[in-house]
C-alpha atoms as a PDB file:
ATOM      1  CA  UNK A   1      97.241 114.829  70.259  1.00  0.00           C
ATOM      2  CA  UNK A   2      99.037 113.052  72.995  1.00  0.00           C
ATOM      3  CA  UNK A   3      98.133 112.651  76.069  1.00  0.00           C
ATOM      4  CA  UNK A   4      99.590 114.223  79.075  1.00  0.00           C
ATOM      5  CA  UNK A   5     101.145 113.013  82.283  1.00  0.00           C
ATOM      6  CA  UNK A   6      98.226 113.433  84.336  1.00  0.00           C
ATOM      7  CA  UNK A   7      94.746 112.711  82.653  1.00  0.00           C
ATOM      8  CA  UNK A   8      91.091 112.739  84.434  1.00  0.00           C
ATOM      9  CA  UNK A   9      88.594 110.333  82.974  1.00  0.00           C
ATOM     10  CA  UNK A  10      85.140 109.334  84.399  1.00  0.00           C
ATOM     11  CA  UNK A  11      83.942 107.148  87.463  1.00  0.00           C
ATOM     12  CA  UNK A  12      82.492 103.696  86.037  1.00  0.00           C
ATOM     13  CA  UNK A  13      81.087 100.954  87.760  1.00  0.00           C
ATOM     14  CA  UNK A  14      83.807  98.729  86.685  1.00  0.00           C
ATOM     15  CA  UNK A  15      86.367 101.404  88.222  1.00  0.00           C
ATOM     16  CA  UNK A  16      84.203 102.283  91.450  1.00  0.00           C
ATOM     17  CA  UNK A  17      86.728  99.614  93.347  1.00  0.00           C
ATOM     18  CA  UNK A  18      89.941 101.563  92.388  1.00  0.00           C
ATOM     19  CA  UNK A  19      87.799 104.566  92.865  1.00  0.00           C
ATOM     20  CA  UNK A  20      86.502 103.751  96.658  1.00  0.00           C
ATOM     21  CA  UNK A  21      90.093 102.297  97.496  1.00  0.00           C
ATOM     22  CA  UNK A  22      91.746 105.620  96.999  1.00  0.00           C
ATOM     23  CA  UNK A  23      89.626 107.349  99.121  1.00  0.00           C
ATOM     24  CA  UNK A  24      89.772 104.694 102.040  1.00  0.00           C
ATOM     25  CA  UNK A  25      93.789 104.795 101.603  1.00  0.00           C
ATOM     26  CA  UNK A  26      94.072 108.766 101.680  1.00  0.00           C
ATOM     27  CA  UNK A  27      91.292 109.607 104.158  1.00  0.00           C
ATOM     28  CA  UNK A  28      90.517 109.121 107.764  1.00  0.00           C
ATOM     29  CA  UNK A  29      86.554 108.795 107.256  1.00  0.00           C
ATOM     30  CA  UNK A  30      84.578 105.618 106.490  1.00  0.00           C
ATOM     31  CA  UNK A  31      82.226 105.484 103.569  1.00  0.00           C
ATOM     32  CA  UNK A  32      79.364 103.661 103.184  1.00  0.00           C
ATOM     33  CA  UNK A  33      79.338 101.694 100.137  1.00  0.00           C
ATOM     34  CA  UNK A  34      75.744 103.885  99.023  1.00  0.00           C
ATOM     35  CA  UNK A  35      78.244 107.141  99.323  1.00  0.00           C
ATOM     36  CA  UNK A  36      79.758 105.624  96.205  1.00  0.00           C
ATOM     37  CA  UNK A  37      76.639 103.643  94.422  1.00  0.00           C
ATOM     38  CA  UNK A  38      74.695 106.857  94.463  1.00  0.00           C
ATOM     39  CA  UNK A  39      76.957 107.683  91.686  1.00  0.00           C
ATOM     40  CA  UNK A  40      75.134 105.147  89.479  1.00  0.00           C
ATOM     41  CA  UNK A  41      71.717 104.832  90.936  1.00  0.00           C
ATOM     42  CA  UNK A  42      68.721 105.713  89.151  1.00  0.00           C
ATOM     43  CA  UNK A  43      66.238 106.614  91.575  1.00  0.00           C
ATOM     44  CA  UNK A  44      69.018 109.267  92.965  1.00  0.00           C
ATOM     45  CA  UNK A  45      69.836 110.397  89.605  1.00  0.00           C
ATOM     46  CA  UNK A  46      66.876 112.426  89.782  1.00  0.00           C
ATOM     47  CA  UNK A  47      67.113 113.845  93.400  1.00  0.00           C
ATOM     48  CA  UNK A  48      71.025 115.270  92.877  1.00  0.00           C
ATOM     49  CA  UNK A  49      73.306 115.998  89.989  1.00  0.00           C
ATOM     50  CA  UNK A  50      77.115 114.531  91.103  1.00  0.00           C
ATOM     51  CA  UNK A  51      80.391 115.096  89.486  1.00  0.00           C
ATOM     52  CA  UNK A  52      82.856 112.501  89.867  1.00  0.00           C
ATOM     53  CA  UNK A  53      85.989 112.090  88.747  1.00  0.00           C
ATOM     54  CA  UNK A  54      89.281 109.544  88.517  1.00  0.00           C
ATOM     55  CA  UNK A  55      93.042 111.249  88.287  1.00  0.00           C
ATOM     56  CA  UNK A  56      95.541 108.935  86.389  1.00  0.00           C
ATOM     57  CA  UNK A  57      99.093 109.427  86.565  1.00  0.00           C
ATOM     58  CA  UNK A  58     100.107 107.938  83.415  1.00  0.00           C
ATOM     59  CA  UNK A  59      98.441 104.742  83.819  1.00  0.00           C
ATOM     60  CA  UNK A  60      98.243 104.653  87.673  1.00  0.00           C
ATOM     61  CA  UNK A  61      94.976 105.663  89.109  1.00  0.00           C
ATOM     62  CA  UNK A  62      95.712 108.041  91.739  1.00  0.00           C
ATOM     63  CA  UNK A  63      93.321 110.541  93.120  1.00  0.00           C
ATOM     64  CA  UNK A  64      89.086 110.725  93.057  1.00  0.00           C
ATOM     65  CA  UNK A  65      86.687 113.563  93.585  1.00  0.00           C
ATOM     66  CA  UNK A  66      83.245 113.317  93.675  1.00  0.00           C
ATOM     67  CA  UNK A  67      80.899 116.359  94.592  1.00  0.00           C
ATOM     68  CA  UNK A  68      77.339 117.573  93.961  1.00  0.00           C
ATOM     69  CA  UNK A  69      75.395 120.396  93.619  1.00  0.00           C
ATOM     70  CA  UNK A  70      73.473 121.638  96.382  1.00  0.00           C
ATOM     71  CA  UNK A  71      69.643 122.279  96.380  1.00  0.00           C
ATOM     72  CA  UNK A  72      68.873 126.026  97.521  1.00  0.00           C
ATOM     73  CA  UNK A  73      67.224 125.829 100.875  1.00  0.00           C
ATOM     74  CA  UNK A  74      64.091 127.580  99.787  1.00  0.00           C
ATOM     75  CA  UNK A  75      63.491 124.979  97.583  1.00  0.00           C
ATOM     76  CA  UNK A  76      64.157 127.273  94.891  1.00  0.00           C
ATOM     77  CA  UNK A  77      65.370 126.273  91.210  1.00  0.00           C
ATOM     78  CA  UNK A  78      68.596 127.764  91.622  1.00  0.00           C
ATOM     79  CA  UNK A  79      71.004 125.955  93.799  1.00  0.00           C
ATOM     80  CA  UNK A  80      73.067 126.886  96.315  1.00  0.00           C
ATOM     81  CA  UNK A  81      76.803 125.803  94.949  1.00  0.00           C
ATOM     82  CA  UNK A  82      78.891 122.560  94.986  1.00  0.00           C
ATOM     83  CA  UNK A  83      79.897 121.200  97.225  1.00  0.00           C
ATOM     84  CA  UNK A  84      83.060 118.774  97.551  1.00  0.00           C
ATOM     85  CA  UNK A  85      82.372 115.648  99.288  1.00  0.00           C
ATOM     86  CA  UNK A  86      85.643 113.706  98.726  1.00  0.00           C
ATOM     87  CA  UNK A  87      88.834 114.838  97.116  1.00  0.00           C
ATOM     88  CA  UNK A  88      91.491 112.870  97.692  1.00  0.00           C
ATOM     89  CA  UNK A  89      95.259 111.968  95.996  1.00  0.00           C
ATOM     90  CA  UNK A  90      97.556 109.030  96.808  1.00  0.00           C
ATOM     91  CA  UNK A  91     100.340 111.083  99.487  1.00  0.00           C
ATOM     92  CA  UNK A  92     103.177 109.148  96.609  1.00  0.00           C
ATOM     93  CA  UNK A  93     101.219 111.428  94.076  1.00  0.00           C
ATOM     94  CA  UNK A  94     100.817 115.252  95.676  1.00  0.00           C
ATOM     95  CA  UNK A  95     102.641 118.062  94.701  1.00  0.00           C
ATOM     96  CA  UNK A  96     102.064 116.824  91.149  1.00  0.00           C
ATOM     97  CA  UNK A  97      99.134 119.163  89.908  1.00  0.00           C
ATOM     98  CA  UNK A  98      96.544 116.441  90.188  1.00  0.00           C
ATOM     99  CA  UNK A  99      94.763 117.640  93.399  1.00  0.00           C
ATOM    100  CA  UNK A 100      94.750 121.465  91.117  1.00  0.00           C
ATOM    101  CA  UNK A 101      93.376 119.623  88.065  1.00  0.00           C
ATOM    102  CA  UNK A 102      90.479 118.000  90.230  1.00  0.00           C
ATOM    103  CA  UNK A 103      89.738 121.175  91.586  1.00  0.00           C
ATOM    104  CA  UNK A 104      89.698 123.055  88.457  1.00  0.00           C
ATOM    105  CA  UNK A 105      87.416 120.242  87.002  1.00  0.00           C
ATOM    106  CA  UNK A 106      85.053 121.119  89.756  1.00  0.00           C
ATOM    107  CA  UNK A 107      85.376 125.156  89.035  1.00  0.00           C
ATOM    108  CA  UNK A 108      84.745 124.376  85.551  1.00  0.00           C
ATOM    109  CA  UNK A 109      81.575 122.082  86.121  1.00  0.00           C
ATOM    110  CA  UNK A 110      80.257 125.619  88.370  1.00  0.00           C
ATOM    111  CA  UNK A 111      80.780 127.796  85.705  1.00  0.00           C
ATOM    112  CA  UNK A 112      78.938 125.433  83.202  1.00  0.00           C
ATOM    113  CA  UNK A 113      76.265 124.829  85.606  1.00  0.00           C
ATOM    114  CA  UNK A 114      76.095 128.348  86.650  1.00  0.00           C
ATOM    115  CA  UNK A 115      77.228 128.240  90.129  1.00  0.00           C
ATOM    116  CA  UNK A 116      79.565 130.861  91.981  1.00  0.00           C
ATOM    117  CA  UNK A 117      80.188 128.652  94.626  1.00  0.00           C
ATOM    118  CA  UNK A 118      82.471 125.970  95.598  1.00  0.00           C
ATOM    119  CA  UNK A 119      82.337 124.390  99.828  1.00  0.00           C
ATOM    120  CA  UNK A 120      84.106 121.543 101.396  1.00  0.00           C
ATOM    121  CA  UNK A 121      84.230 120.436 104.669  1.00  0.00           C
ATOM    122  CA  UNK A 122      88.088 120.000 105.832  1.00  0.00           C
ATOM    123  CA  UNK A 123      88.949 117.926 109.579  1.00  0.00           C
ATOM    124  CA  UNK A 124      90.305 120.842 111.881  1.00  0.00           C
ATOM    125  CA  UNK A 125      93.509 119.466 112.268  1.00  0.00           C
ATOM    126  CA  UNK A 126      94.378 118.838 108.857  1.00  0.00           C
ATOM    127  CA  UNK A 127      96.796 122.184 108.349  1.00  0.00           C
ATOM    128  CA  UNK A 128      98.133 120.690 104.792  1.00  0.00           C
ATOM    129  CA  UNK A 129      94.589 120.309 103.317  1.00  0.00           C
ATOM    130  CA  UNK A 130      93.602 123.373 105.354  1.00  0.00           C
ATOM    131  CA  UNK A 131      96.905 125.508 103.805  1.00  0.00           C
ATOM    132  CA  UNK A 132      96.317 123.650 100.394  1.00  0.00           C
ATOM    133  CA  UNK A 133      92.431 124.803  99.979  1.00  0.00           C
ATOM    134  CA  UNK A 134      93.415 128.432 100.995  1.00  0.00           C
ATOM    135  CA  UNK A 135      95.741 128.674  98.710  1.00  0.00           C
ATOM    136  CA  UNK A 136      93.178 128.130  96.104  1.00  0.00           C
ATOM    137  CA  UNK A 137      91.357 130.662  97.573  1.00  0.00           C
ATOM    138  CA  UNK A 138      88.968 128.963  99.173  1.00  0.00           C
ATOM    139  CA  UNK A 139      88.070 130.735 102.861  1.00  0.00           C
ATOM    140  CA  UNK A 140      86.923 129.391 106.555  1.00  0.00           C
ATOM    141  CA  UNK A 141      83.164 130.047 106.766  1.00  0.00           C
ATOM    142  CA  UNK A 142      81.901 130.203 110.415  1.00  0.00           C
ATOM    143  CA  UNK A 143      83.112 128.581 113.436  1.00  0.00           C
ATOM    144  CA  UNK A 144      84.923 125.159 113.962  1.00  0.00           C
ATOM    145  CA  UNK A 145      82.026 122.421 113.661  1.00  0.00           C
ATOM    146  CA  UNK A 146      82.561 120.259 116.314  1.00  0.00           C
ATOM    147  CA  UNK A 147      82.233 116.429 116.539  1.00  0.00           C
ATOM    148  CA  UNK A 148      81.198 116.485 112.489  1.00  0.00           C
ATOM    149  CA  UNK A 149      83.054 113.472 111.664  1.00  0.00           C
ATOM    150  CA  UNK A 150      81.356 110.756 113.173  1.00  0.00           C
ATOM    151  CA  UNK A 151      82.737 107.525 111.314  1.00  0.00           C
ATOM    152  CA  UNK A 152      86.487 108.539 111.551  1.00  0.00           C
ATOM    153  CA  UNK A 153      90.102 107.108 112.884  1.00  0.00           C
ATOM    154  CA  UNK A 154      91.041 111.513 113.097  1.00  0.00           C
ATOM    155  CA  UNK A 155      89.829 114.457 113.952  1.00  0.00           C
ATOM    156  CA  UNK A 156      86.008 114.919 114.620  1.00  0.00           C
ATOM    157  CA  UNK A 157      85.565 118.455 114.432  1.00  0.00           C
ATOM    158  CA  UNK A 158      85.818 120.111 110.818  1.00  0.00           C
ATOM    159  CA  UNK A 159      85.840 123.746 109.116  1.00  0.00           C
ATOM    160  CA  UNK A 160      83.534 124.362 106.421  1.00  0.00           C
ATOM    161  CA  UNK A 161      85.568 126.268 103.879  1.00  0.00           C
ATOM    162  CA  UNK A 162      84.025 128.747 100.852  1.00  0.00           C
ATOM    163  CA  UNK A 163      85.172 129.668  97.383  1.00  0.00           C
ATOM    164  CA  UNK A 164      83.569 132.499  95.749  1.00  0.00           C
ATOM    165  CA  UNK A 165      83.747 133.382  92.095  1.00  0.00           C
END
């Protein structure tokens, strides 16, 4: 079966470069280089469970999501939901389907895992990404969070926004 025009594939050491370089083009916010070797390292493989993911357009890698799945806060077995750290798509690349494809990677990894919900913290003056999410049906939870961004060349302040399924 051939493949299509847009493909996701896994996050491998050997790709965690191309992988952390997207996400320093495409967003405001600094990331330490443990936000992406947590991916791979053992002692934190048993503390979270991550999903990560690289987009390809054709051959051109150009979009990465990583997310985890958040502990309940009683401490409970069952979690909380997923949450979306970084999801992120080279601006040459939107309006493609890849940002829908990560996002329905994500939905999918819920389902299997049993989760209903889906959160992601979005700067308050990003309107596209804010316009983009709620169109996906995700939904503002609470008030505006300010000064959340601390390491960041934008806005500080951020919405936490919901999806419920």
């Amino acid at each position: 079966m051939p493949r299509g025009l847009v493909n996701l594939d896994n996050v491998y050491q050997n790709n965690l470069g191309t992988f952390s370089k997207i996400i320093e083009v495409v967003l405001p916010v600094f990331y330490p280089e443990k936000f992406y070797n947590e991916l791979f390292d053992a002692k934190d493989k048993s503390k979270q469970v991550f999903f990560s993911k690289m987009a390809y357009y054709g051959e051109i890698a150009v979009g990465a999501l990583k997310a985890k799945l958040l502990p309940s806060k009683s401490g409970g077995v069952a979690a909380l939901g997923v949450y979306i750290e970084v999801l992120a798509v080279l601006d040459p690349y939107r309006e493609k389907g890849i940002g829908s494809q990560l996002l329905q990677y994500i939905e999918d990894e819920c389902k299997e895992h049993f989760q209903h919900n889906i959160y992601v913290h979005v700067a308050a003056n990003n309107e596209d990404s804010l316009k983009w999410y709620q169109k996906r049906g995700f939904e503002i939870e609470g008030e505006i969070l300010k000064g959340y961004y601390k390491e960041t060349d934008g806005s500080t302040d951020a919405y936490v926004l919901k999806k419920h399924f």
